[in-house]
PDB file of N, CA and C in Angstrom:
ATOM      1  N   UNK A   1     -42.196 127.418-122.333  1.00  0.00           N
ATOM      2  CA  UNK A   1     -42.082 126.722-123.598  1.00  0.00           C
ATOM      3  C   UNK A   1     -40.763 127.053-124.285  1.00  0.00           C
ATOM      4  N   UNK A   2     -40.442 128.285-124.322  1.00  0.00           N
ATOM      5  CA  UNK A   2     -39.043 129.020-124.434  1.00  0.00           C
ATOM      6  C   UNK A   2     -38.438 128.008-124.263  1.00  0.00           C
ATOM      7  N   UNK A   3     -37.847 127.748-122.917  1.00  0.00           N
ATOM      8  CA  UNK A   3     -37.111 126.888-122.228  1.00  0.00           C
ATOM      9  C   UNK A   3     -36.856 125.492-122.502  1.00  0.00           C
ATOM     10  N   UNK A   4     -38.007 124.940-122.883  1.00  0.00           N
ATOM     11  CA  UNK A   4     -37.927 123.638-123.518  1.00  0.00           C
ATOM     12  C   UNK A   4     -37.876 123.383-125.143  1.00  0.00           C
ATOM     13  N   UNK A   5     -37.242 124.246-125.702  1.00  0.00           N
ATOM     14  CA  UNK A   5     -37.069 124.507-126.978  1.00  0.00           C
ATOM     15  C   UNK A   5     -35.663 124.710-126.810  1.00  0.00           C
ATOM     16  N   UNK A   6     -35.249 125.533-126.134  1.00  0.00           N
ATOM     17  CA  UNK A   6     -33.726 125.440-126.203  1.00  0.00           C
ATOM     18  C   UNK A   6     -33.021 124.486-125.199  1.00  0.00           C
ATOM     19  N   UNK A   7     -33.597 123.410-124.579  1.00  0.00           N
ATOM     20  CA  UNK A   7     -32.973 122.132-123.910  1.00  0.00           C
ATOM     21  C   UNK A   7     -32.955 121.568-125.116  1.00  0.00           C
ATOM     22  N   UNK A   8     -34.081 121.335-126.049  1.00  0.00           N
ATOM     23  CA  UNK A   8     -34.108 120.300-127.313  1.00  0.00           C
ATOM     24  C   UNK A   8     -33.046 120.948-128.030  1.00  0.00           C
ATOM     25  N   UNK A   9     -33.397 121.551-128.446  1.00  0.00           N
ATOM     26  CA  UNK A   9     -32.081 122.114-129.521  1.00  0.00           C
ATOM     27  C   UNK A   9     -30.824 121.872-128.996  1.00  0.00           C
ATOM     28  N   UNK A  10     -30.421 122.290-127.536  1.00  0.00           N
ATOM     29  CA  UNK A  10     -29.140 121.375-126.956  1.00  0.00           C
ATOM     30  C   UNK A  10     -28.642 120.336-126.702  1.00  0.00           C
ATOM     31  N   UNK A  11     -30.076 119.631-126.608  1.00  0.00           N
ATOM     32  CA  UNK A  11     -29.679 118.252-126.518  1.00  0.00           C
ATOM     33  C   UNK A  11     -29.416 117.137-128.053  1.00  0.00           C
ATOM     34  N   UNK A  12     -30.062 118.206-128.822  1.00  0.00           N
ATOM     35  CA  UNK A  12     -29.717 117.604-130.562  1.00  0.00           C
ATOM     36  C   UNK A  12     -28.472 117.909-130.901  1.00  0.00           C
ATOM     37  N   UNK A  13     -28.216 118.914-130.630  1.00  0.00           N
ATOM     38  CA  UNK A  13     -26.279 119.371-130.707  1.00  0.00           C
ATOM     39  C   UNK A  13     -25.643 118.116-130.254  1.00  0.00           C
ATOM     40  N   UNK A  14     -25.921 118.423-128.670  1.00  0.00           N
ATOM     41  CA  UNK A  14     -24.945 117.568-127.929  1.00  0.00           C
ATOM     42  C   UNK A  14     -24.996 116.143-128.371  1.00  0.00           C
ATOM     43  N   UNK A  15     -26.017 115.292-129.116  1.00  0.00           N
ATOM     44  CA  UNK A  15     -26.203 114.040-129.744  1.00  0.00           C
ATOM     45  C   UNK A  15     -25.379 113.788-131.068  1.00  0.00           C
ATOM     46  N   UNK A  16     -25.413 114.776-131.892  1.00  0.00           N
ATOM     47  CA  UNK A  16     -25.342 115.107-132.814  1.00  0.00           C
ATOM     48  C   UNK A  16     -23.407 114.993-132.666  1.00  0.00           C
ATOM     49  N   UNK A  17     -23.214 116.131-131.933  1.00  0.00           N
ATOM     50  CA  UNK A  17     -21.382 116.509-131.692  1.00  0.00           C
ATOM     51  C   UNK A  17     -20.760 115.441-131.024  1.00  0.00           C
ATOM     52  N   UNK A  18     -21.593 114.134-130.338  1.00  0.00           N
ATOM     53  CA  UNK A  18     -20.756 112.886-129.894  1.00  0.00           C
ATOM     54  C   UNK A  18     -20.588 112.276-130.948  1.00  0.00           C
ATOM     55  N   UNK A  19     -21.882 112.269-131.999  1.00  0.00           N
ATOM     56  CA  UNK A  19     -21.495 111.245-133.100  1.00  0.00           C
ATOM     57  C   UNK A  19     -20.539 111.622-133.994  1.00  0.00           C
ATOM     58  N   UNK A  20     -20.571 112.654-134.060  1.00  0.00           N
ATOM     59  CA  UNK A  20     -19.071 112.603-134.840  1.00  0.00           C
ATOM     60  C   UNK A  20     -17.723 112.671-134.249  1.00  0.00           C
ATOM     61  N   UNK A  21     -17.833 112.984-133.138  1.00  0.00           N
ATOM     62  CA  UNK A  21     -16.586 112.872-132.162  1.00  0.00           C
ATOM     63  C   UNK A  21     -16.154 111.663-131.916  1.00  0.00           C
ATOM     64  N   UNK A  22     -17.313 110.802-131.908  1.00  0.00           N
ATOM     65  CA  UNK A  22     -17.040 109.370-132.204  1.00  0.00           C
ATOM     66  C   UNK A  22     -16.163 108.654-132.772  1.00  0.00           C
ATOM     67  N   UNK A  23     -16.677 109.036-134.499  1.00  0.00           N
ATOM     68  CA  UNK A  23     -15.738 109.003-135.195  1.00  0.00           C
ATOM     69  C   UNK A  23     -14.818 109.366-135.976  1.00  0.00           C
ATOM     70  N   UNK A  24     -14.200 111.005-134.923  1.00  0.00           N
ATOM     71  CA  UNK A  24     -13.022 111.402-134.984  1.00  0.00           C
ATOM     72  C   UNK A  24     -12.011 110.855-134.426  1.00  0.00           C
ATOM     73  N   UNK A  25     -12.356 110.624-133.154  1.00  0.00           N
ATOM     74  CA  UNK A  25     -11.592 109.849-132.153  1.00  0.00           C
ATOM     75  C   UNK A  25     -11.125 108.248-132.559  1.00  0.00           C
ATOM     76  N   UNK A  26     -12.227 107.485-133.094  1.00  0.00           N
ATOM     77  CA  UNK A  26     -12.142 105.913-133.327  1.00  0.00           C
ATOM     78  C   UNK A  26     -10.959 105.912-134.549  1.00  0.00           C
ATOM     79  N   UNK A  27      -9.768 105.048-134.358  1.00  0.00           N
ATOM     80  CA  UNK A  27      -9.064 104.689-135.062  1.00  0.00           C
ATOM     81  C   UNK A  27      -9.611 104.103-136.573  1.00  0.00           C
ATOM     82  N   UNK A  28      -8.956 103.912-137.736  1.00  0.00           N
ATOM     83  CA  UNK A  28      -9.847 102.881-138.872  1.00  0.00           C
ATOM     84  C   UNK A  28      -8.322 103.017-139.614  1.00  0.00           C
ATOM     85  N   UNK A  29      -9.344 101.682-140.530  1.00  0.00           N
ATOM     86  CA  UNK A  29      -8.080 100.884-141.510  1.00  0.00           C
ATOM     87  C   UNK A  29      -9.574 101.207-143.150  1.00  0.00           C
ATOM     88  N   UNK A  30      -8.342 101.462-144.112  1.00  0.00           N
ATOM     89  CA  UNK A  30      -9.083 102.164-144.988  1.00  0.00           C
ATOM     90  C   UNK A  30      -7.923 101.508-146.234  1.00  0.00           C
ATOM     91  N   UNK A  31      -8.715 100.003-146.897  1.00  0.00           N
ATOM     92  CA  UNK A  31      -8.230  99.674-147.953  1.00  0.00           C
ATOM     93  C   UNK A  31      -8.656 100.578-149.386  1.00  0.00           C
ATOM     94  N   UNK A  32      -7.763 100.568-150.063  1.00  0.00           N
ATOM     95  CA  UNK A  32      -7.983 101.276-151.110  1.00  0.00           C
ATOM     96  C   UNK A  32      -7.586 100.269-152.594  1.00  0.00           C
ATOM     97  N   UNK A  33      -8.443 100.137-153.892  1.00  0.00           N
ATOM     98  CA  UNK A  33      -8.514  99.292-154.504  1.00  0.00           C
ATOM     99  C   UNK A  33      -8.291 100.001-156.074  1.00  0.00           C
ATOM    100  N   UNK A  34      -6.321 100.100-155.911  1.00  0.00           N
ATOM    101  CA  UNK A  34      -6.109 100.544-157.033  1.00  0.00           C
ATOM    102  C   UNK A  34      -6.134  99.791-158.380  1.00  0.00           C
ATOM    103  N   UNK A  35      -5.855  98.694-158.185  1.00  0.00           N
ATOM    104  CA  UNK A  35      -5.643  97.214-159.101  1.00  0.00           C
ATOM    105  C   UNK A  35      -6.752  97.335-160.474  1.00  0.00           C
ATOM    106  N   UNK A  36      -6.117  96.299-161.188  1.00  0.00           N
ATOM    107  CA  UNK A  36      -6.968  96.511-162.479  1.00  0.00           C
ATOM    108  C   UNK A  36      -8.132  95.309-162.009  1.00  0.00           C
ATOM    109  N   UNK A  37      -8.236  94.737-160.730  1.00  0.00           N
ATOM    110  CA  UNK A  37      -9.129  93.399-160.694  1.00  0.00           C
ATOM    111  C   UNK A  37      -9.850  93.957-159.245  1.00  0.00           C
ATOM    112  N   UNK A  38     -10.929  93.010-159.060  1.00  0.00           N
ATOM    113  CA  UNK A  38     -11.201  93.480-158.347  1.00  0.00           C
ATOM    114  C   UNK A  38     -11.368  92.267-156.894  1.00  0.00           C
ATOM    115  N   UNK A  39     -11.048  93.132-155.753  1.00  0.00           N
ATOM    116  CA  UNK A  39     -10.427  91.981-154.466  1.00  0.00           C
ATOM    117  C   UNK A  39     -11.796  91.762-154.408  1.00  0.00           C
ATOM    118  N   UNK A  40     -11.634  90.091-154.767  1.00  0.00           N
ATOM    119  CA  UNK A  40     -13.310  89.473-154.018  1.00  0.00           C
ATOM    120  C   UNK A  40     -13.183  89.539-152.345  1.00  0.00           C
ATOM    121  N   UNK A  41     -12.169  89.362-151.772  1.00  0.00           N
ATOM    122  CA  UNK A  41     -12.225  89.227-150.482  1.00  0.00           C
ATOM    123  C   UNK A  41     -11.048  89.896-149.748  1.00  0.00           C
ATOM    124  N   UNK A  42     -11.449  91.023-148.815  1.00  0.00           N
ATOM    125  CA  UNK A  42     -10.016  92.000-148.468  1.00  0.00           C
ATOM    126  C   UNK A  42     -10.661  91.473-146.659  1.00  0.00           C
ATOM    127  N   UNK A  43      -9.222  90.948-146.034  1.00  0.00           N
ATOM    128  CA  UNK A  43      -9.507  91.271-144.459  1.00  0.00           C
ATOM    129  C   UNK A  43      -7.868  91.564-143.592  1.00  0.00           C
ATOM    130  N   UNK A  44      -8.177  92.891-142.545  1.00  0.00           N
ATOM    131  CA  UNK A  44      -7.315  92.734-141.687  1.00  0.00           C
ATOM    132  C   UNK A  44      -7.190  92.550-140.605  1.00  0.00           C
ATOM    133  N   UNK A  45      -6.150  91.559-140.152  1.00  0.00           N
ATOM    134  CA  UNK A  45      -6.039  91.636-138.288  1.00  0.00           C
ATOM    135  C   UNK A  45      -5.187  92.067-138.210  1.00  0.00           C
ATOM    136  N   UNK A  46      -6.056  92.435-136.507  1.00  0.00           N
ATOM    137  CA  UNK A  46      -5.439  93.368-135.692  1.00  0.00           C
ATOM    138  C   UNK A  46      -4.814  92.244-134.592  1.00  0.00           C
ATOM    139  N   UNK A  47      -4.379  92.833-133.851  1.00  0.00           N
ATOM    140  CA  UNK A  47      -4.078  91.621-132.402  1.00  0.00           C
ATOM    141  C   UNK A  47      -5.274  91.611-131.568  1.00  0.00           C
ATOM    142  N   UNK A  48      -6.198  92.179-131.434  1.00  0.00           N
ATOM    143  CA  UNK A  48      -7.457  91.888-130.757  1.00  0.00           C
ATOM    144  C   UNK A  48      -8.665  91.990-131.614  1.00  0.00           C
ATOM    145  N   UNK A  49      -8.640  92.311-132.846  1.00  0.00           N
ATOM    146  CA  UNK A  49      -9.883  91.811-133.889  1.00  0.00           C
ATOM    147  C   UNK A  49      -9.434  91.487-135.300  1.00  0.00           C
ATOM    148  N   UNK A  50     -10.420  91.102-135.489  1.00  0.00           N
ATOM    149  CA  UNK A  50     -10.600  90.849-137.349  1.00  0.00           C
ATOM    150  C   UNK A  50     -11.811  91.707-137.942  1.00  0.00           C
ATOM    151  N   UNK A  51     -10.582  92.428-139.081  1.00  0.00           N
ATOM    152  CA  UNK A  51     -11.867  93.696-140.167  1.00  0.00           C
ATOM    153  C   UNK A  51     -11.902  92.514-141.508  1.00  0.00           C
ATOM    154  N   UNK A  52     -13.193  92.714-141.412  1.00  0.00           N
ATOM    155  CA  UNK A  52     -13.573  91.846-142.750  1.00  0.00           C
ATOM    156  C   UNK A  52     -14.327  93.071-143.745  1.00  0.00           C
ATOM    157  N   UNK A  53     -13.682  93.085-144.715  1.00  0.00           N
ATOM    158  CA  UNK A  53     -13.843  94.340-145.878  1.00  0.00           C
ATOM    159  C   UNK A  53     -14.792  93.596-146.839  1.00  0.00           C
ATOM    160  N   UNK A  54     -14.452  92.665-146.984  1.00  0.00           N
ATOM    161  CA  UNK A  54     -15.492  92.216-148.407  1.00  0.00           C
ATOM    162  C   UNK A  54     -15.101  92.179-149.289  1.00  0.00           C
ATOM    163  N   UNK A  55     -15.747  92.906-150.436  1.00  0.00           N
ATOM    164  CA  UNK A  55     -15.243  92.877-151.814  1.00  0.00           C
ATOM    165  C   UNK A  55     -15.244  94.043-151.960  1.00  0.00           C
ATOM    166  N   UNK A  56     -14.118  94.471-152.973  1.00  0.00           N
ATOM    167  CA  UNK A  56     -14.018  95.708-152.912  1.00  0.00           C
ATOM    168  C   UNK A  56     -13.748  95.707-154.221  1.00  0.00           C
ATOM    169  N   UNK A  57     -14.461  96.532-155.398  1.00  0.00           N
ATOM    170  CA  UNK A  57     -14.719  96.998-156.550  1.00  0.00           C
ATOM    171  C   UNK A  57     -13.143  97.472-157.229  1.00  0.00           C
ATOM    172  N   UNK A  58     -12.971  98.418-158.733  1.00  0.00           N
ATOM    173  CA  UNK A  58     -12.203  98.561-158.962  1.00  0.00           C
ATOM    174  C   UNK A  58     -12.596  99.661-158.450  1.00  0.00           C
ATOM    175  N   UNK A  59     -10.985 100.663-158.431  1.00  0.00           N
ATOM    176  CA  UNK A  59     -11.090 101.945-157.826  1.00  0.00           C
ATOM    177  C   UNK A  59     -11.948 102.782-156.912  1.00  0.00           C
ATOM    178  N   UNK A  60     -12.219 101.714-155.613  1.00  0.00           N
ATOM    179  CA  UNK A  60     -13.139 101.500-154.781  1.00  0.00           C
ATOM    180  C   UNK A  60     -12.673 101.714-153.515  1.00  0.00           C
ATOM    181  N   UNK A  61     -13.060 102.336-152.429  1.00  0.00           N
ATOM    182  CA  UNK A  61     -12.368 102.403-150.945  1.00  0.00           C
ATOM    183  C   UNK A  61     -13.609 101.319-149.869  1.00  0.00           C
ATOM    184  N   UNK A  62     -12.945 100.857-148.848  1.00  0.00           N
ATOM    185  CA  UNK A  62     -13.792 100.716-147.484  1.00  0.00           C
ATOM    186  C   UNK A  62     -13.028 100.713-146.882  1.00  0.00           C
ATOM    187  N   UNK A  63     -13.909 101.959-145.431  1.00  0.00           N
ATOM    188  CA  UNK A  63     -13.089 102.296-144.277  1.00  0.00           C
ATOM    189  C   UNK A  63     -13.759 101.119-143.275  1.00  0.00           C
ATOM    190  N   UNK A  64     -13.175 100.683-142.084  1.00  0.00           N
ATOM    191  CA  UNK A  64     -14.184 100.141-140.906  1.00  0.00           C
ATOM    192  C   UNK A  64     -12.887 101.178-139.964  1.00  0.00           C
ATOM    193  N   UNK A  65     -13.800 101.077-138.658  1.00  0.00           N
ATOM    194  CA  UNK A  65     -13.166 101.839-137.733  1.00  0.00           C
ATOM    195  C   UNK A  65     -13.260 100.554-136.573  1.00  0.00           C
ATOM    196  N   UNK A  66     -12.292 100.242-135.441  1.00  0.00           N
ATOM    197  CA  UNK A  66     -11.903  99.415-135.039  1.00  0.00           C
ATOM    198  C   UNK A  66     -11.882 100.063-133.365  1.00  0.00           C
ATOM    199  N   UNK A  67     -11.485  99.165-132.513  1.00  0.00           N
ATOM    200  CA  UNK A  67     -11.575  99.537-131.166  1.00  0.00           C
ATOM    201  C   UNK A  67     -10.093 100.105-130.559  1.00  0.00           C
ATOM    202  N   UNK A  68     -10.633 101.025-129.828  1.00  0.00           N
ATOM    203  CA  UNK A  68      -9.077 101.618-129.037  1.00  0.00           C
ATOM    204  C   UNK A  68      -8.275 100.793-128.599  1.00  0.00           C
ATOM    205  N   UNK A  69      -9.167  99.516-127.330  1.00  0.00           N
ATOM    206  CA  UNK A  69      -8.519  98.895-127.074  1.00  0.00           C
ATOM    207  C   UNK A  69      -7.568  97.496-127.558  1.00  0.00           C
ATOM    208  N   UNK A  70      -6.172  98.182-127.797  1.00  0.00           N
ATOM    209  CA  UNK A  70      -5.327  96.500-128.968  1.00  0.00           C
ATOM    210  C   UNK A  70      -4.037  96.577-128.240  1.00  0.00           C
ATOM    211  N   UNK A  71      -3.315  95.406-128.462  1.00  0.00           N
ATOM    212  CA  UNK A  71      -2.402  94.983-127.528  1.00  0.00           C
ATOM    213  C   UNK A  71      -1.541  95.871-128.788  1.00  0.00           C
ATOM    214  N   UNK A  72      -0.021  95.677-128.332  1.00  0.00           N
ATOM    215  CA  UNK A  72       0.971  95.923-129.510  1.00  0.00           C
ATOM    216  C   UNK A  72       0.979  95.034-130.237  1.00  0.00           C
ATOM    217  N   UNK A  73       1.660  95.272-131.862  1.00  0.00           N
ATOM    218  CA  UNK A  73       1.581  94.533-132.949  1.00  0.00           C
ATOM    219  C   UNK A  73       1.519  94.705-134.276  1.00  0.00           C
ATOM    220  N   UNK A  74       0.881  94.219-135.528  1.00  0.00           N
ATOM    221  CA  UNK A  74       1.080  94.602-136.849  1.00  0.00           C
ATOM    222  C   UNK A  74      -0.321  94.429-137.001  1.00  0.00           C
ATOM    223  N   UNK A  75      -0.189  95.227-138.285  1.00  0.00           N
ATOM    224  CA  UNK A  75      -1.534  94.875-139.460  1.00  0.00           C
ATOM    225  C   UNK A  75      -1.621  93.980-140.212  1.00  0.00           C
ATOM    226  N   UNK A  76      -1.725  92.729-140.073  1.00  0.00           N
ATOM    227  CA  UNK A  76      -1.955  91.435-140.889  1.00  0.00           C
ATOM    228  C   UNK A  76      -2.844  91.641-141.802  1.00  0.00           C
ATOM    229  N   UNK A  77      -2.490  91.735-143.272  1.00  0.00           N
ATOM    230  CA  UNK A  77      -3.861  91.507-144.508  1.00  0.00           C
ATOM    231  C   UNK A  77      -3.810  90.290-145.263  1.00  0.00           C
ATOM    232  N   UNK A  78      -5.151  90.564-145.724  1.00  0.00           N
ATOM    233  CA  UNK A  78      -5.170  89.569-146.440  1.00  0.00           C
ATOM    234  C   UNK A  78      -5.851  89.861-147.849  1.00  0.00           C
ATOM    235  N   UNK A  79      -5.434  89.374-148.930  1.00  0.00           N
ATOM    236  CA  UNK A  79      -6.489  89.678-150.037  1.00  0.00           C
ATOM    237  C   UNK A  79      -6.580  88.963-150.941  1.00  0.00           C
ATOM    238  N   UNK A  80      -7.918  88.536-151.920  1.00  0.00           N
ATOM    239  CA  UNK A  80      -8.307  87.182-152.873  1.00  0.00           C
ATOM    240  C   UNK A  80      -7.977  88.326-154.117  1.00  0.00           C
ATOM    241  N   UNK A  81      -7.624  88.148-155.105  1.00  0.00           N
ATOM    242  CA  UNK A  81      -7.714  88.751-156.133  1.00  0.00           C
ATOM    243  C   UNK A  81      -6.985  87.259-157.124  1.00  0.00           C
ATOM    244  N   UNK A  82      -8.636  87.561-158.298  1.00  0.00           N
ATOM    245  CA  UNK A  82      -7.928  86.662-159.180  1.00  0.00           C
ATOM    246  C   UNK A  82      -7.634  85.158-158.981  1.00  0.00           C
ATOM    247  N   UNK A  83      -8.529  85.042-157.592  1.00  0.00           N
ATOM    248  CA  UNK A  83      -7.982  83.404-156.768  1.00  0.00           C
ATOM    249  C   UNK A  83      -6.840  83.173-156.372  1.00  0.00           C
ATOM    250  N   UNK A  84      -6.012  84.736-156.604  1.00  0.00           N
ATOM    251  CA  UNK A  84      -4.900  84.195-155.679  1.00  0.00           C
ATOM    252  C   UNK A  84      -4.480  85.359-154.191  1.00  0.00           C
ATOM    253  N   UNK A  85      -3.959  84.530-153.194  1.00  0.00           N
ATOM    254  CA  UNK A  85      -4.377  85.316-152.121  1.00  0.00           C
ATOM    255  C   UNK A  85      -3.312  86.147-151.575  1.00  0.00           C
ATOM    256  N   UNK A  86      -3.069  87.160-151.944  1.00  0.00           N
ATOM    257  CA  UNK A  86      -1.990  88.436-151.214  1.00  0.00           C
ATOM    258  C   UNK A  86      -1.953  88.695-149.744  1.00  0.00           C
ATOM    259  N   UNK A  87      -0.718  88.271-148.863  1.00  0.00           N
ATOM    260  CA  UNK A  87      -1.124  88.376-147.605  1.00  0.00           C
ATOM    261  C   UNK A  87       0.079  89.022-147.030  1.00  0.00           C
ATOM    262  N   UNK A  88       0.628  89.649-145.991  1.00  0.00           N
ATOM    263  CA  UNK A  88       1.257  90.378-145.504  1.00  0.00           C
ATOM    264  C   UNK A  88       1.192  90.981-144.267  1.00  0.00           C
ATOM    265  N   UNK A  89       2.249  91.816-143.626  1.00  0.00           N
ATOM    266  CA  UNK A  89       1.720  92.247-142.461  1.00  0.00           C
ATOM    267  C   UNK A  89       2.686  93.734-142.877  1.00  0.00           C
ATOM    268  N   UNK A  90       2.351  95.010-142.237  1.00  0.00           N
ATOM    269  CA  UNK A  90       2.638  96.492-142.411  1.00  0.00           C
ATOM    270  C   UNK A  90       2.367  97.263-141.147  1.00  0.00           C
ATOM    271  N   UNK A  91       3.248  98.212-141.300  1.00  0.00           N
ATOM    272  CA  UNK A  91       2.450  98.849-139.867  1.00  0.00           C
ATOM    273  C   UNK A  91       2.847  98.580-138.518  1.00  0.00           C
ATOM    274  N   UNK A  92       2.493  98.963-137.314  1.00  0.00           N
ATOM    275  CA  UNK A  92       2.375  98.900-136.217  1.00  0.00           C
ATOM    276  C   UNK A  92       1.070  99.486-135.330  1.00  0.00           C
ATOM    277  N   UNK A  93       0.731  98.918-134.333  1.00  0.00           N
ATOM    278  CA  UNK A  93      -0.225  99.301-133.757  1.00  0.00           C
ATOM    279  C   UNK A  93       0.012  98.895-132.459  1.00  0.00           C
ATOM    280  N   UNK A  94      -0.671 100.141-131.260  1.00  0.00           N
ATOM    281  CA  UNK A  94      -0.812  99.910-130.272  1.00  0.00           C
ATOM    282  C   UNK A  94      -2.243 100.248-129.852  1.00  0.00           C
ATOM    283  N   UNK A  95      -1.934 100.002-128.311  1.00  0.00           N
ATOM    284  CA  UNK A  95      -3.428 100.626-127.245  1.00  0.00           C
ATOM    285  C   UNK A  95      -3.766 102.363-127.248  1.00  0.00           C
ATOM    286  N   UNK A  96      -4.669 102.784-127.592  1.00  0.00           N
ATOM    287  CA  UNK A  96      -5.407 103.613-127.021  1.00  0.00           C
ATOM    288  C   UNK A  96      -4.873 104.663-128.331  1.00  0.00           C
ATOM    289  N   UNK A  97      -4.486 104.554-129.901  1.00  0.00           N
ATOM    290  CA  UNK A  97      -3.964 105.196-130.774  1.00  0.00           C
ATOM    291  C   UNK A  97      -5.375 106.168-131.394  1.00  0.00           C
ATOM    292  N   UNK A  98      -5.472 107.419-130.556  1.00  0.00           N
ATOM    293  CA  UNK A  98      -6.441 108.691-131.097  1.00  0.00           C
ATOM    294  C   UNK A  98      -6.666 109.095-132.527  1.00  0.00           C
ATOM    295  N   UNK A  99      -7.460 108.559-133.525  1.00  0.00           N
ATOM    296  CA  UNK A  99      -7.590 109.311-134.651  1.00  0.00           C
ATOM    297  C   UNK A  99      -6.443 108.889-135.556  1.00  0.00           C
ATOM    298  N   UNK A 100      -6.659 107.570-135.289  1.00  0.00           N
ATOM    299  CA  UNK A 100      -5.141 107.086-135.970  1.00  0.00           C
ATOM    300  C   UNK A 100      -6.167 106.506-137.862  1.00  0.00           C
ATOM    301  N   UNK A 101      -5.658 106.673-138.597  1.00  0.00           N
ATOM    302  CA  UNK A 101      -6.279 106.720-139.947  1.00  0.00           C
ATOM    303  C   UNK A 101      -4.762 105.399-140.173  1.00  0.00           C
ATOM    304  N   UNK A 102      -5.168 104.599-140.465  1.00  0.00           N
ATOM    305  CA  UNK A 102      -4.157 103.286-141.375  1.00  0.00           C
ATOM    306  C   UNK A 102      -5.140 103.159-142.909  1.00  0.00           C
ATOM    307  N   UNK A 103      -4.181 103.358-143.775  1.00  0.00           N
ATOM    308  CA  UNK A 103      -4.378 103.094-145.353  1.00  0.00           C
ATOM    309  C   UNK A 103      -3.233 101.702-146.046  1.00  0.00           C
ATOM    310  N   UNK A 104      -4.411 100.978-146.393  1.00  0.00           N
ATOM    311  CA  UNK A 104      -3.589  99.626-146.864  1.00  0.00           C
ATOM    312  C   UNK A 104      -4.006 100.082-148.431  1.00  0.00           C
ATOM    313  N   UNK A 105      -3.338 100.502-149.488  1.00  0.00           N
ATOM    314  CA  UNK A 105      -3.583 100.743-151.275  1.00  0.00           C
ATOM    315  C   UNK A 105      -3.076  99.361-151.941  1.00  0.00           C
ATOM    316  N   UNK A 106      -3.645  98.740-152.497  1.00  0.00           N
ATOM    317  CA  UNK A 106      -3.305  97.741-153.926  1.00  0.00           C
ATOM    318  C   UNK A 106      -3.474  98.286-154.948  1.00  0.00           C
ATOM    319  N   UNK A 107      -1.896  98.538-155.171  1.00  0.00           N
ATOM    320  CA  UNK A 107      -1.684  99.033-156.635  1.00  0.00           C
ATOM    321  C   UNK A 107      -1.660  98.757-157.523  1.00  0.00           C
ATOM    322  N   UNK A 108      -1.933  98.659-159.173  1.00  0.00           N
ATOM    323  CA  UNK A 108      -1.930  98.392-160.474  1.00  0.00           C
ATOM    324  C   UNK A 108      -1.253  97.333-160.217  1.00  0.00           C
ATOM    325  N   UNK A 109      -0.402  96.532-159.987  1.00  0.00           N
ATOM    326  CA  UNK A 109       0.705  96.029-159.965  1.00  0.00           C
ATOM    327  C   UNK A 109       0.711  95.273-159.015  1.00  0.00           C
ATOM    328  N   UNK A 110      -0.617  94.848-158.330  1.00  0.00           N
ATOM    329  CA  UNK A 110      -0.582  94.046-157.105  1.00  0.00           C
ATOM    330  C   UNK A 110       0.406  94.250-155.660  1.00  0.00           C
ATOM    331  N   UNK A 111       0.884  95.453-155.897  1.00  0.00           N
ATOM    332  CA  UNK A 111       1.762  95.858-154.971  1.00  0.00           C
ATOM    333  C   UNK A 111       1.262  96.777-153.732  1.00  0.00           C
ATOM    334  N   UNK A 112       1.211  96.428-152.168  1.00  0.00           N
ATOM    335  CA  UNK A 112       0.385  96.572-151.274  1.00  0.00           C
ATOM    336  C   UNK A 112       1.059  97.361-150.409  1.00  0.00           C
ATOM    337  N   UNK A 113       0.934  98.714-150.520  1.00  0.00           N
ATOM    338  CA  UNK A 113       1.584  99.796-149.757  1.00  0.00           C
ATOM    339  C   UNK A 113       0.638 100.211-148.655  1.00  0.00           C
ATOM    340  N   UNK A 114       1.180 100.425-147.377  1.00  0.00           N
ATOM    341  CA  UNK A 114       1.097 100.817-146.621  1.00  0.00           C
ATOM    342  C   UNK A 114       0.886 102.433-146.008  1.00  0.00           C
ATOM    343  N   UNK A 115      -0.151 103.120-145.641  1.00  0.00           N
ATOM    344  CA  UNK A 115       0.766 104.726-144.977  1.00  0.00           C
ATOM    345  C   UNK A 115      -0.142 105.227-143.830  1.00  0.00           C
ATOM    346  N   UNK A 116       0.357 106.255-143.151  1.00  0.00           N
ATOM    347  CA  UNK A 116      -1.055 106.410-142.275  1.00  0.00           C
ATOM    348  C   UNK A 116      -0.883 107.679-142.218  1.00  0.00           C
TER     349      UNK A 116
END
């Protein structure tokens, strides 16, 4: 019984230490919503997907985490604020980028900085 008490307990670790390794490893794009309004509609492409953020509150974050596999290319955004639509591209991205953290901020000022 010993024995099968400490397989469980190892095998809850080992479940446990993928999921977050998971998402240590998985790249993400992490808008940040400095603005005095609030983005009814935030999305970015990638060259092999589209992150659809939603709405994002005042002084509000959403991360999504995205797939390893992407060709080379930019971060295309997009954003509704106010009915009018802020769009741009920042950044670079390639294949197989480990723990790569991309931050898109809209600032007071409607001004859309980039950093990672």
């Amino acid at each position: 019984m010993n024995l099968l008490v400490k397989i469980a307990v190892a095998a809850l670790f080992f479940v446990v230490g993928s999921y977050y390794l998971y998402f240590y490893i998985t790249p993400s794009v992490t808008v940040i919503n400095e603005s005095e309004n609030v983005i009814t509609a935030a999305s970015v492409s990638l060259p092999k997907s589209n992150l659809n953020f939603g709405s994002i509150d005042l002084r509000q974050e959403n991360t999504i985490y995205y797939s390893l596999s992407q060709s080379d290319g930019s971060y295309n955004y997009s954003f509704n604020i106010n009915s009018k639509i802020i769009s741009g591209s920042c950044g670079y991205i390639t294949s197989n980028e480990l723990n790569k953290r991309f931050v898109i901020t809209v600032s007071k000022s409607k001004l859309v900085v980039c950093s990672q």
